[in-house]
Protein backbone atom coordinates (compact mmCIF):
# COMPACT_ATOMS: atom_id res chain seq x y z
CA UNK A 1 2.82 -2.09 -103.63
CA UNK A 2 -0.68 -3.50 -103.63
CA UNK A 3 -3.21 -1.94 -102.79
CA UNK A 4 -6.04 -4.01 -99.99
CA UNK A 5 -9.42 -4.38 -101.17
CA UNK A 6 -10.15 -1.64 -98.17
CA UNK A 7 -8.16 1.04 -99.93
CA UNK A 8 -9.78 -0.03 -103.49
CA UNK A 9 -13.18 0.17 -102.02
CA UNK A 10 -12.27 3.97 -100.80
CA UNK A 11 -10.58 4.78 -104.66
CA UNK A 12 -13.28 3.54 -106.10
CA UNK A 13 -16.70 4.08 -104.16
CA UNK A 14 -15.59 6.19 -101.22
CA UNK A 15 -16.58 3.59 -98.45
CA UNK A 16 -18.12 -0.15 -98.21
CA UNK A 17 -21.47 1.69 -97.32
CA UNK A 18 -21.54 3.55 -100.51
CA UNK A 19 -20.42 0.80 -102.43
CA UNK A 20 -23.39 -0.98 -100.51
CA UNK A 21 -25.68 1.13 -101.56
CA UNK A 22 -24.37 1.01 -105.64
CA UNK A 23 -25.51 -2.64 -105.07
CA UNK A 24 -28.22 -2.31 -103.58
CA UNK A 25 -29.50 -0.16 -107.18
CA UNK A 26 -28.01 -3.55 -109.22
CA UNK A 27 -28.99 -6.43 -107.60
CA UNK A 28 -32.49 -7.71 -107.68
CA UNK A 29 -33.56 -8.51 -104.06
CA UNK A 30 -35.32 -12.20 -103.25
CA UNK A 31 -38.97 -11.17 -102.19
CA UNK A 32 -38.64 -12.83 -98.44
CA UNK A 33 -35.87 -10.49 -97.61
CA UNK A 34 -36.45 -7.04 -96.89
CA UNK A 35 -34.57 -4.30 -97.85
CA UNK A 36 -33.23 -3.65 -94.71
CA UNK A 37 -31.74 -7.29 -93.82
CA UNK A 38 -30.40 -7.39 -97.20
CA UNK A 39 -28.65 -4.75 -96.56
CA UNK A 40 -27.50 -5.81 -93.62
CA UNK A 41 -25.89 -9.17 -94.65
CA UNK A 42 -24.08 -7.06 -97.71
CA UNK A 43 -22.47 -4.83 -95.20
CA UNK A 44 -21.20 -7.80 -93.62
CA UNK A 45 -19.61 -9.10 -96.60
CA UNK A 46 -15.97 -8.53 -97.39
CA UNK A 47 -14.77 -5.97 -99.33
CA UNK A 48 -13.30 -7.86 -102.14
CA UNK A 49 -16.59 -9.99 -102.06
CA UNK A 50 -18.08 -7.05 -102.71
CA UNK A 51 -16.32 -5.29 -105.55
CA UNK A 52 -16.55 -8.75 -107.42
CA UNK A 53 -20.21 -8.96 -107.06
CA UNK A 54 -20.35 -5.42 -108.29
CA UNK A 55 -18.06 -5.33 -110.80
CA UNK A 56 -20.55 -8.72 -112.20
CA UNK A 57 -23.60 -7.08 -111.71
CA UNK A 58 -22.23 -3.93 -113.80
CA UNK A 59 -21.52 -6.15 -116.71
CA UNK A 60 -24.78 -7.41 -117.23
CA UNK A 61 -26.09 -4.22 -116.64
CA UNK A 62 -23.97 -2.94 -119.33
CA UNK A 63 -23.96 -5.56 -121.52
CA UNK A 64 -27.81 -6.84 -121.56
CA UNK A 65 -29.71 -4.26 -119.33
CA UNK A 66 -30.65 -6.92 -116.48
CA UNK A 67 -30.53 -10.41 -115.52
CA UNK A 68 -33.99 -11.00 -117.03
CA UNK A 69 -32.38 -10.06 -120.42
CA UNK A 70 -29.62 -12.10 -120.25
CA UNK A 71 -31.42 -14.90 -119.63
CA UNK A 72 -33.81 -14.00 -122.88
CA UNK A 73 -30.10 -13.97 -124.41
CA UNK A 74 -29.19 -17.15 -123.31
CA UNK A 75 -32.52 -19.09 -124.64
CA UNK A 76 -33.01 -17.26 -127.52
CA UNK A 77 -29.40 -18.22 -128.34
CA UNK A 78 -30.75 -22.00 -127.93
CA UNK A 79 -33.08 -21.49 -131.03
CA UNK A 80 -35.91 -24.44 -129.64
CA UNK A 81 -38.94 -25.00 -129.42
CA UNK A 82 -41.66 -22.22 -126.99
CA UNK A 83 -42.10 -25.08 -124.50
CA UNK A 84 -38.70 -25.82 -124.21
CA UNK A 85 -37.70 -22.47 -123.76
CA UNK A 86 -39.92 -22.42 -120.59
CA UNK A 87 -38.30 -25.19 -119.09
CA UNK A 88 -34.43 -23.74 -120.10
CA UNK A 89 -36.03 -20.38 -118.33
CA UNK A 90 -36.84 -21.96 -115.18
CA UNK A 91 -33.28 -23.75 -114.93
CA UNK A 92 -31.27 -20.61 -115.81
CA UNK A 93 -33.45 -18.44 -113.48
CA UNK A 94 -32.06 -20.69 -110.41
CA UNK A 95 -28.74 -20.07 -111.37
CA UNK A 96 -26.07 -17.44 -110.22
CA UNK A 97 -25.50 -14.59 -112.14
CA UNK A 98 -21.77 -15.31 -112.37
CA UNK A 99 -23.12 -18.76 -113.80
CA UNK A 100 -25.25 -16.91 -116.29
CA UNK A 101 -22.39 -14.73 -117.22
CA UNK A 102 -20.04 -18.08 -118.03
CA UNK A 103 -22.73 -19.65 -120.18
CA UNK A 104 -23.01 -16.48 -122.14
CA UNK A 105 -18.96 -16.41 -122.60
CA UNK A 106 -19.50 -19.91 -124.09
CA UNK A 107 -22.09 -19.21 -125.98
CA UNK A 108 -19.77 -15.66 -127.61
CA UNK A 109 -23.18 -13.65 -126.45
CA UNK A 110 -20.44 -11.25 -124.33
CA UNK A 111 -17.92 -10.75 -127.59
């Protein structure tokens, strides 16, 4: 049988607050929320949810270091010109990380 994303959540991080707190260490947190809140709205996520946005964050972690460096991935990738590459840096910084991940795939930055 299957197991719910409840009883995945307890295998793998022990409960959704730990978990919680893993992401907490991962994600980068917008400057007009604080800590607290942001917490907050992850414990109100769903477990599944969260194990996804986990399991993303922990491949760029692994894979570039931090979201910062993937996106230095990503433009130096594009091989243009310095101004351009501000412009590219701005549009990929407004994107998802999941986004950031699929234009890496594309790019075979992940192989």
């Amino acid at each position: 049988m299957k197991k719910t994303p409840l009883q995945m959540v307890r295998d793998r991080y022990g409960s959704k607050e730990k978990l919680v707190d893993e992401l907490m260490g991962l994600i980068k947190r917008p400057a007009d929320l604080p800590k607290d809140k942001l917490k907050q709205k992850l414990l109100a996520q769903s477990n599944k949810k969260l194990m996804a946005l986990h399991d993303r964050e922990q491949l760029v972690k692994d894979k570039f270091g931090n979201r910062d460096k993937l996106i230095d991935a990503i433009v130096g990738s594009q091989g243009g010109k310095k101004s351009e590459d501000k412009s590219l840096r701005k549009r990929l910084t407004s994107r998802t990380t999941g986004q950031l991940i699929g234009l890496a795939k594309r790019l075979q930055l992940m192989g």
